[in-house]
C-alpha atoms as a PDB file:
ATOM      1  CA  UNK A   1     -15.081 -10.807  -7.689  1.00  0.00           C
ATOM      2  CA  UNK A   2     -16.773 -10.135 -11.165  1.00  0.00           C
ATOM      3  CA  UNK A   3     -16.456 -14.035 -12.861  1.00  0.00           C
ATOM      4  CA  UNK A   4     -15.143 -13.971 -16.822  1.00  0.00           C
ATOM      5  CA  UNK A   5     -14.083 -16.231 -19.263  1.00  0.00           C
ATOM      6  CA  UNK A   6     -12.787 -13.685 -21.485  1.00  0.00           C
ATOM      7  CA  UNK A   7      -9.338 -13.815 -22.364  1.00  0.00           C
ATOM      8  CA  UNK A   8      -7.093 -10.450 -20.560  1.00  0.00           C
ATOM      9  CA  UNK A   9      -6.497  -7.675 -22.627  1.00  0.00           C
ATOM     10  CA  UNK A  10      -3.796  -5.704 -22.454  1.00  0.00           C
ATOM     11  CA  UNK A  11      -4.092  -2.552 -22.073  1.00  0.00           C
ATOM     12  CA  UNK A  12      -0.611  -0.945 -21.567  1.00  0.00           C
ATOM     13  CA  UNK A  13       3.200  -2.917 -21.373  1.00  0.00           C
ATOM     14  CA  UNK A  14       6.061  -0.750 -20.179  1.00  0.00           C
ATOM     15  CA  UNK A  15       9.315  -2.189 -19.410  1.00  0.00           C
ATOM     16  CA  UNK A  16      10.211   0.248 -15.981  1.00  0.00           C
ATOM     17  CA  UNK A  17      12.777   0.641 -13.756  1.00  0.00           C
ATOM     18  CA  UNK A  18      12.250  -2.452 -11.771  1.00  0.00           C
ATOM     19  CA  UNK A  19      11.031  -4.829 -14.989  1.00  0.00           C
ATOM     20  CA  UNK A  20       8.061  -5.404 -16.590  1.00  0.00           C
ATOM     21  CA  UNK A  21       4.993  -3.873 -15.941  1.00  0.00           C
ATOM     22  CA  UNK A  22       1.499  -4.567 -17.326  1.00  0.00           C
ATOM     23  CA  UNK A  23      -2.294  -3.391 -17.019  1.00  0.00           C
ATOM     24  CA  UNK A  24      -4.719  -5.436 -18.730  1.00  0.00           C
ATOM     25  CA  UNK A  25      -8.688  -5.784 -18.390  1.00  0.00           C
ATOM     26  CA  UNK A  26     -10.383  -9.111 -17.938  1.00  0.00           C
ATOM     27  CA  UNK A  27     -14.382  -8.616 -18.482  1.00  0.00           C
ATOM     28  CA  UNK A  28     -14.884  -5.633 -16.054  1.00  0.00           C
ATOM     29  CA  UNK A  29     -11.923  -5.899 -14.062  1.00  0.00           C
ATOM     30  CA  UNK A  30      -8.249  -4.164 -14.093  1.00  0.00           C
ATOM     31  CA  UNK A  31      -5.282  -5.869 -13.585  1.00  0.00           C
ATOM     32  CA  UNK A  32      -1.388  -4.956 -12.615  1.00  0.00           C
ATOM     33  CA  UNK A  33       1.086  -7.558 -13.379  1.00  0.00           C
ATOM     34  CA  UNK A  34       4.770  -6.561 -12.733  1.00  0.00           C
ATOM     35  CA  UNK A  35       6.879  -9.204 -14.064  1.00  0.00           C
ATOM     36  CA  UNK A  36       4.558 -11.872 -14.433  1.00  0.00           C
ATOM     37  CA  UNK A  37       3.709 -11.872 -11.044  1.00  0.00           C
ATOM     38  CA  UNK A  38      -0.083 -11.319 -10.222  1.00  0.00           C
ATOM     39  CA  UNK A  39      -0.449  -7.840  -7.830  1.00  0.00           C
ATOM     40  CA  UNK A  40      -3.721  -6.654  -7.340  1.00  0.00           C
ATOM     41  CA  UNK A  41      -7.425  -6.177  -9.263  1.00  0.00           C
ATOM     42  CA  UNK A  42     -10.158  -3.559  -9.014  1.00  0.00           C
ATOM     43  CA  UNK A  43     -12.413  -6.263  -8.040  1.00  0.00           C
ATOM     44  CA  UNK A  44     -12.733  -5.815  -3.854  1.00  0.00           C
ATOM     45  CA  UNK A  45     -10.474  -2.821  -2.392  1.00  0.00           C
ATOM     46  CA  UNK A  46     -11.992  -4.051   1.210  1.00  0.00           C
ATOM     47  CA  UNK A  47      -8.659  -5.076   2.767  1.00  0.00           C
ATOM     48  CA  UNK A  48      -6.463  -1.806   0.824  1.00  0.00           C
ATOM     49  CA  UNK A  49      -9.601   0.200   3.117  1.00  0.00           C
ATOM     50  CA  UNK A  50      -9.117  -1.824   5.874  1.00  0.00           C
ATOM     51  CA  UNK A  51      -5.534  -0.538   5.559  1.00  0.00           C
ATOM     52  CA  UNK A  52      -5.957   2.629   5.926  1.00  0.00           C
ATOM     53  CA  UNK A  53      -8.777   2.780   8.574  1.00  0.00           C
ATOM     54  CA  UNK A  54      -7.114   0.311  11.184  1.00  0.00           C
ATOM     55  CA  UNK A  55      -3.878   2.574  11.095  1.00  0.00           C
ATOM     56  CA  UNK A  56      -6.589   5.736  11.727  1.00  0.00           C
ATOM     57  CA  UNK A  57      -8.490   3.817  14.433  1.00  0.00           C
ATOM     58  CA  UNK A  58      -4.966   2.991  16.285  1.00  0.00           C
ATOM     59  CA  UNK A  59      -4.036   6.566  16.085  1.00  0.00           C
ATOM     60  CA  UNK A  60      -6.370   6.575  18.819  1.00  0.00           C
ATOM     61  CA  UNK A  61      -8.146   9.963  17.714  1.00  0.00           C
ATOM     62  CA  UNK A  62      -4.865  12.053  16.599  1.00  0.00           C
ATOM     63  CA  UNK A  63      -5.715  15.042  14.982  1.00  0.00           C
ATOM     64  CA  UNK A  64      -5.720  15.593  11.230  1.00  0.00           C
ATOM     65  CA  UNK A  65      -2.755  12.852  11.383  1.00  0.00           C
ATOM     66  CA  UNK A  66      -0.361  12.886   8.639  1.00  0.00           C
ATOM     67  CA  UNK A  67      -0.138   9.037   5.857  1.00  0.00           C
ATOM     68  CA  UNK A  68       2.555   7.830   3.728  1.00  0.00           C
ATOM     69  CA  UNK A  69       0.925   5.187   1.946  1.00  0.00           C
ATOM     70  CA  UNK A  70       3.291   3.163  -0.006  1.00  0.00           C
ATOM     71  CA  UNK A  71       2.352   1.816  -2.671  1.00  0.00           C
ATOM     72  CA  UNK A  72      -0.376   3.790  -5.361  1.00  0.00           C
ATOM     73  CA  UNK A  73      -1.591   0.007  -6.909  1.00  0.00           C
ATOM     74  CA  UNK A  74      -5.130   0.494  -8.288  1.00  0.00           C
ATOM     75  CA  UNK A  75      -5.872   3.401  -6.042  1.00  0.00           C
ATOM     76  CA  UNK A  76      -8.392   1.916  -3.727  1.00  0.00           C
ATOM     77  CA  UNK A  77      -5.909   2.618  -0.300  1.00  0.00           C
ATOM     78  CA  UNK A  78      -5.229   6.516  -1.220  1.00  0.00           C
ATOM     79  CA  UNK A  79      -8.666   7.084  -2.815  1.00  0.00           C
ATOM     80  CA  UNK A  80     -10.216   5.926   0.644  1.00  0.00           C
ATOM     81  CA  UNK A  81      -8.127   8.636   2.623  1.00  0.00           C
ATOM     82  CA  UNK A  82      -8.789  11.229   0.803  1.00  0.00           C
ATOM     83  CA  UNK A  83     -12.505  10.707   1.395  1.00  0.00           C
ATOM     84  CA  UNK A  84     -12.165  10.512   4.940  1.00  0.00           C
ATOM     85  CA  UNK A  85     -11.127  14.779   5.878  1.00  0.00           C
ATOM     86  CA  UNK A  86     -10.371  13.204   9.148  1.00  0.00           C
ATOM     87  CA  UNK A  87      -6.330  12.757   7.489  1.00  0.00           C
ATOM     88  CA  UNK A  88      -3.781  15.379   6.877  1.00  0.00           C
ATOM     89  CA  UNK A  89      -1.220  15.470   4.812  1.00  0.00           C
ATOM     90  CA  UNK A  90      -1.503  12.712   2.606  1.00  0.00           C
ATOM     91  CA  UNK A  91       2.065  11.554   0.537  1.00  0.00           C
ATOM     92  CA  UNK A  92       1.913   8.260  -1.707  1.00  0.00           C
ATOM     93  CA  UNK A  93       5.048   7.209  -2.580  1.00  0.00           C
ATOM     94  CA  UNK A  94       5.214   4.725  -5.864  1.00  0.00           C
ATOM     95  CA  UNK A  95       8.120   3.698  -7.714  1.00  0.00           C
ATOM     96  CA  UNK A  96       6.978   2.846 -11.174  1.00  0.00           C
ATOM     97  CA  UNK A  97       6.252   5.656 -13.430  1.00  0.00           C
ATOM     98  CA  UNK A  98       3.409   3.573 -15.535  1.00  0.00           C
ATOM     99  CA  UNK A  99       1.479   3.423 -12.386  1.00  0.00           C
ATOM    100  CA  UNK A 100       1.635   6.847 -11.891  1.00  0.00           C
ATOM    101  CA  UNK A 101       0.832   7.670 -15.060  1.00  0.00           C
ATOM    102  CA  UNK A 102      -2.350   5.319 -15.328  1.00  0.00           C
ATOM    103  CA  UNK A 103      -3.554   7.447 -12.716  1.00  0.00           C
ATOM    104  CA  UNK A 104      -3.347  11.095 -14.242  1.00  0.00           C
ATOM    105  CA  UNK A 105      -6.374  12.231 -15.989  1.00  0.00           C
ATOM    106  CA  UNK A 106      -7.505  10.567 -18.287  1.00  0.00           C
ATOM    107  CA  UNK A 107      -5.254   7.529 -17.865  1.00  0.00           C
ATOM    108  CA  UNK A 108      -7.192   4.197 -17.753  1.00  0.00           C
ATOM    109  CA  UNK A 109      -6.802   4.038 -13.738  1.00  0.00           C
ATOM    110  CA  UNK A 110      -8.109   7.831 -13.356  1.00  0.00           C
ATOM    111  CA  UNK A 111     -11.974   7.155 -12.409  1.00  0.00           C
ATOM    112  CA  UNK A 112     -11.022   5.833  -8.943  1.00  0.00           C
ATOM    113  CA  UNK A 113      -8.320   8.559  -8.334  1.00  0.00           C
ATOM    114  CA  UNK A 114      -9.315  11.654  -9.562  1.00  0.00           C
ATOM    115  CA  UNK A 115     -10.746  13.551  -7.063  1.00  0.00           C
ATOM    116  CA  UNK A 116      -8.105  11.809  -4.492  1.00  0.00           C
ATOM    117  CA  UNK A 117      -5.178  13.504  -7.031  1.00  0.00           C
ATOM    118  CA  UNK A 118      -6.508  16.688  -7.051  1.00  0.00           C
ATOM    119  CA  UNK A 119      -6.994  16.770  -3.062  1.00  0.00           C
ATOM    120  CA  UNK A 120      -4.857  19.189  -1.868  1.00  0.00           C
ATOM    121  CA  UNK A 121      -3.640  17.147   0.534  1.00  0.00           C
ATOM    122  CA  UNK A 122      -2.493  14.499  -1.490  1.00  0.00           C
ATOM    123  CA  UNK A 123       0.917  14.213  -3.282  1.00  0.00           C
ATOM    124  CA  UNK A 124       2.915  11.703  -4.993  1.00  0.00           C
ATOM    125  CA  UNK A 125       6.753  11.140  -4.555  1.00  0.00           C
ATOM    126  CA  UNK A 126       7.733   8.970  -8.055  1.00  0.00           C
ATOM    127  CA  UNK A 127      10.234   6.461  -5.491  1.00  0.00           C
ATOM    128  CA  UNK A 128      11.196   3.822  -4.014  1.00  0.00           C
ATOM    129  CA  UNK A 129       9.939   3.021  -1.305  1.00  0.00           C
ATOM    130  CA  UNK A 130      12.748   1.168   0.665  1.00  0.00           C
ATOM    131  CA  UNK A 131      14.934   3.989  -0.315  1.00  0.00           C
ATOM    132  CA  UNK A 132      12.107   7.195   0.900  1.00  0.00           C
ATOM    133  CA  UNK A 133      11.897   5.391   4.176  1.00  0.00           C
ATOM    134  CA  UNK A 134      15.804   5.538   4.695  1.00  0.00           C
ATOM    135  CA  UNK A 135      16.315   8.487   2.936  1.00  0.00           C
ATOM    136  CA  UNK A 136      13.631  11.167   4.002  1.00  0.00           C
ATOM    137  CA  UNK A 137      13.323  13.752   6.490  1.00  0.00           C
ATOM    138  CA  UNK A 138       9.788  13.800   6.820  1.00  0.00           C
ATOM    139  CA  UNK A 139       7.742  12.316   9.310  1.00  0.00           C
ATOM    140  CA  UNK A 140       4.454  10.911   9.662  1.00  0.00           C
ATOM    141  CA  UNK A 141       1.655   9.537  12.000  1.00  0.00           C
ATOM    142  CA  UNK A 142       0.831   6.466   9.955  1.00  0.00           C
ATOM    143  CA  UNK A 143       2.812   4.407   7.237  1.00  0.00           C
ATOM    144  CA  UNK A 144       0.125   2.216   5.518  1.00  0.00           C
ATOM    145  CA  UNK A 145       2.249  -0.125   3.212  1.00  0.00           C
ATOM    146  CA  UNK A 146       1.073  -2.014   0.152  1.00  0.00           C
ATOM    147  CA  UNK A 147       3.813  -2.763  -2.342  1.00  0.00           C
ATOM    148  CA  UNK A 148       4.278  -6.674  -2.547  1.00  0.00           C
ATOM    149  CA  UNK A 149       1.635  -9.778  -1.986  1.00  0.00           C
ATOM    150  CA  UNK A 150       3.054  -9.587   1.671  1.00  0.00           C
ATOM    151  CA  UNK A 151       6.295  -9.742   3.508  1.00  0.00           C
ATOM    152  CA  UNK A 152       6.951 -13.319   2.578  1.00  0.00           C
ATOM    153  CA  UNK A 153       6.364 -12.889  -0.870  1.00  0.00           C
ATOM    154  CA  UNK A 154       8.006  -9.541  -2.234  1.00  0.00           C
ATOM    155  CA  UNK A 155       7.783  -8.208  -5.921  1.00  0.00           C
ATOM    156  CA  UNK A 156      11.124  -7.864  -6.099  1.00  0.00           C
ATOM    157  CA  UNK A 157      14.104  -9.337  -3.871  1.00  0.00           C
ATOM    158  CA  UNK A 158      15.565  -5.643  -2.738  1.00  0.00           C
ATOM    159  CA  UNK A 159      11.774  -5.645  -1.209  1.00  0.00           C
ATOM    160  CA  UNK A 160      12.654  -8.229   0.973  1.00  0.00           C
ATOM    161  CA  UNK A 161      14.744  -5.523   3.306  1.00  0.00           C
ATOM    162  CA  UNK A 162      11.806  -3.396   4.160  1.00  0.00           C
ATOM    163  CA  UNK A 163      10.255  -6.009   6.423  1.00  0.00           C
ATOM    164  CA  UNK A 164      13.892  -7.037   7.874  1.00  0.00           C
ATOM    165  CA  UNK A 165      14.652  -5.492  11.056  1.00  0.00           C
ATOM    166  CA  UNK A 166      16.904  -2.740   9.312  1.00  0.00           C
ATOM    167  CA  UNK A 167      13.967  -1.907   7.250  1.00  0.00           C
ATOM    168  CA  UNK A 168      11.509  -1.946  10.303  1.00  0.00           C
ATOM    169  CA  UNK A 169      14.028   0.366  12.250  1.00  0.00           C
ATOM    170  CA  UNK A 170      13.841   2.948   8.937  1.00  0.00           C
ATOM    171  CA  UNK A 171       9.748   2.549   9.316  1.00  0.00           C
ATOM    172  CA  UNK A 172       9.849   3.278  12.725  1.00  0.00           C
ATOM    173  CA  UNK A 173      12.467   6.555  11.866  1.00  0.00           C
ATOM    174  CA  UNK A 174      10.513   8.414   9.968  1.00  0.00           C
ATOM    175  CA  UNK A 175       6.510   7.782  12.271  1.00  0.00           C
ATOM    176  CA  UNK A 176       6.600  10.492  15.004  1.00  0.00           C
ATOM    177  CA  UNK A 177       6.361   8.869  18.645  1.00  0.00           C
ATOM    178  CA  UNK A 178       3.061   6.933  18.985  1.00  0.00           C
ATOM    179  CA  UNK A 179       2.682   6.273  15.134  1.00  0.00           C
ATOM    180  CA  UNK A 180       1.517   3.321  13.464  1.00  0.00           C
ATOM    181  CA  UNK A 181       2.930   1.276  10.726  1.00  0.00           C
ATOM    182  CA  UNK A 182      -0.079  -0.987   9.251  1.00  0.00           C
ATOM    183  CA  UNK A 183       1.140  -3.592   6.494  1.00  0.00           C
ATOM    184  CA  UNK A 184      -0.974  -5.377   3.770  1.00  0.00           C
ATOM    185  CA  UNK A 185      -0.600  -8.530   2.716  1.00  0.00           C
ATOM    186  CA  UNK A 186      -2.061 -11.015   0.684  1.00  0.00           C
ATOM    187  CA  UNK A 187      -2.288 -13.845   3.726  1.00  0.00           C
ATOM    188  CA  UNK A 188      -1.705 -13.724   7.598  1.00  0.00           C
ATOM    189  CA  UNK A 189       1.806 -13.829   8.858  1.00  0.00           C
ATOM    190  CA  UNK A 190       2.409 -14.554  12.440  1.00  0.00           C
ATOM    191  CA  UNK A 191       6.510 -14.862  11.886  1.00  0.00           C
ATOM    192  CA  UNK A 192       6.137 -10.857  10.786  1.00  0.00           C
ATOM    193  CA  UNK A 193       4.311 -10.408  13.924  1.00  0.00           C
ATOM    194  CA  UNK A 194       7.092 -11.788  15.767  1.00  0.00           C
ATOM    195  CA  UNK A 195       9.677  -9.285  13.843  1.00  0.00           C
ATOM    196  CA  UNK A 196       7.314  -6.256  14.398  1.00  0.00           C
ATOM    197  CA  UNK A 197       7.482  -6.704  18.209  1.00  0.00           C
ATOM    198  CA  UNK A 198      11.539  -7.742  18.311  1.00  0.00           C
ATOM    199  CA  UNK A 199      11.581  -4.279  16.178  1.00  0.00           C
ATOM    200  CA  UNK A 200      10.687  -2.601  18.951  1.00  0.00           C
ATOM    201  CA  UNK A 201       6.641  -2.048  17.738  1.00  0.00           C
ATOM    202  CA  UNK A 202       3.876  -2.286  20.188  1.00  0.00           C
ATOM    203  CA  UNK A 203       0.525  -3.375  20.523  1.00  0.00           C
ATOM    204  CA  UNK A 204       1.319  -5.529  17.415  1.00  0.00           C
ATOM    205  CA  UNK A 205      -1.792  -7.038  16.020  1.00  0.00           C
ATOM    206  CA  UNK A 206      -3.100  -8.559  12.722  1.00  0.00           C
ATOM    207  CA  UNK A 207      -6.653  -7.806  11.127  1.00  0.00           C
ATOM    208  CA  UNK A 208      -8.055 -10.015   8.552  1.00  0.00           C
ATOM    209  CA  UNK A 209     -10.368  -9.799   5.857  1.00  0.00           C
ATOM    210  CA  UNK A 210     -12.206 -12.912   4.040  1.00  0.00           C
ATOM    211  CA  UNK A 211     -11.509 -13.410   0.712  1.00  0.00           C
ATOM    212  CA  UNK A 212     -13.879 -15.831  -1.703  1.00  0.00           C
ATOM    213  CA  UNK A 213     -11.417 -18.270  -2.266  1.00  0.00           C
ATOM    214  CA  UNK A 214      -8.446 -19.275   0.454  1.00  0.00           C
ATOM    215  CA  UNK A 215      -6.953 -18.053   2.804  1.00  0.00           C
ATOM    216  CA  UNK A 216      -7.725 -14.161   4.192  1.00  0.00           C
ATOM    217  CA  UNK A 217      -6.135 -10.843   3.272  1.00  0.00           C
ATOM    218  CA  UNK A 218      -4.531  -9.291   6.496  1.00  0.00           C
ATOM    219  CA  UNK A 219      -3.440  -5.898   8.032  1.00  0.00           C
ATOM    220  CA  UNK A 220      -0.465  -6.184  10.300  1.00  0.00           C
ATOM    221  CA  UNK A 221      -0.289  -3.493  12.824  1.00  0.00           C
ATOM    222  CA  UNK A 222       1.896  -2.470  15.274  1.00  0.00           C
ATOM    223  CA  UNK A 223       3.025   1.097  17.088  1.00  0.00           C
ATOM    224  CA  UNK A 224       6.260   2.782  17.402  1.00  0.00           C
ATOM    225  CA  UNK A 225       6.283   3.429  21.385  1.00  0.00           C
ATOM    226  CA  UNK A 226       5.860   7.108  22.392  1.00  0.00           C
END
């Protein structure tokens, strides 16, 4: 992580559907706050990767598999699958219109997401999330989730349902047999392991990546049985 003193600057407020929601820079660094509440920097990206390549590796070599990624944060998750041609179709779904926004060209989040946006293999549902995963008839292969700090400490309270077991069920809906559901969050959780597996997922498993300060970022895995 790039160490400053500098005060933030802000560099856009909106007030969106779900609250407030803020990008500022802080020396070389970006930064999304959505009401108040600390989300996620440009400074690492190595766990948002992880993300996406544990779900691939636990595909177990499925060809040109098809990712949801929820969640379009600073871009480091979707710009790392469109790099790999390995993926499919490739469908971020993101709820907040300034985030989306930041991203188009010329926006202040464009650098890392350019060439990933005009992939033709990549496309963005403006939604949210807990609804798409209810609501949809699409399926996929892998469901790479990123929208809170974790599943014990959402964004927002209706967030809370996704990693219930009604939420899990709607997860496990829309993966086609063998899929994978991979989770980020910002510390390990071994009570979500235990609601993964009582959900029905297999092979359940948590990677972790160290952070500089406290406790690791983590991956929680598991597969919706065949």
């Amino acid at each position: 992580m790039t160490a400053t003193t500098e005060p933030p600057e802000v560099l856009d407020r909106r007030e969106g559907p779900y609250g407030e929601v803020v990008l500022r820079r802080q020396g070389t660094l970006l930064q999304i706050i959505a009401n108040g509440c600390f989300l996620m920097d440009t400074s690492d990206g190595r766990s948002e990767r992880l993300l996406i390549d544990a779900a691939y590796d636990a595909l177990d070599g499925r060809t040109a598999p098809d990712v949801l990624i929820g969640g379009l944060g600073v871009g480091f998750s979707l710009a790392h699958a469109a790099a790999d041609p390995r993926w499919g179709r490739i469908t971020v779904v993101e709820r907040e219109p300034a985030l989306v926004d930041w991203h188009r060209p010329g926006g202040p989040l464009s650098g890392p997401t350019a060439e990933a946006l005009a992939d033709p293999r990549t496309a963005i549902a403006e939604a949210d999330l807990v609804a798409y995963v209810h609501e949809t008839s699409d399926t996929f292969d892998a469901l790479c989730l990123d929208i809170d700090n974790g599943p014990g400490w959402t964004v927002t309270e209706d967030n809370g349902e996704l990693y219930a077991p009604a939420g899990l069920a709607a997860c496990a809906r829309v993966l086609n047999p063998g899929g994978v559901l991979a989770v980020w969050s910002a510390r390990p959780s071994p009570e979500f392991e235990g609601t993964l597996r009582n959900a029905g997922f297999q092979q359940v498993r948590t990677e972790e990546v160290a952070v500089a300060r406290g406790v690791p970022d983590a991956v929680h895995l598991g597969v919706r049985p065949g």
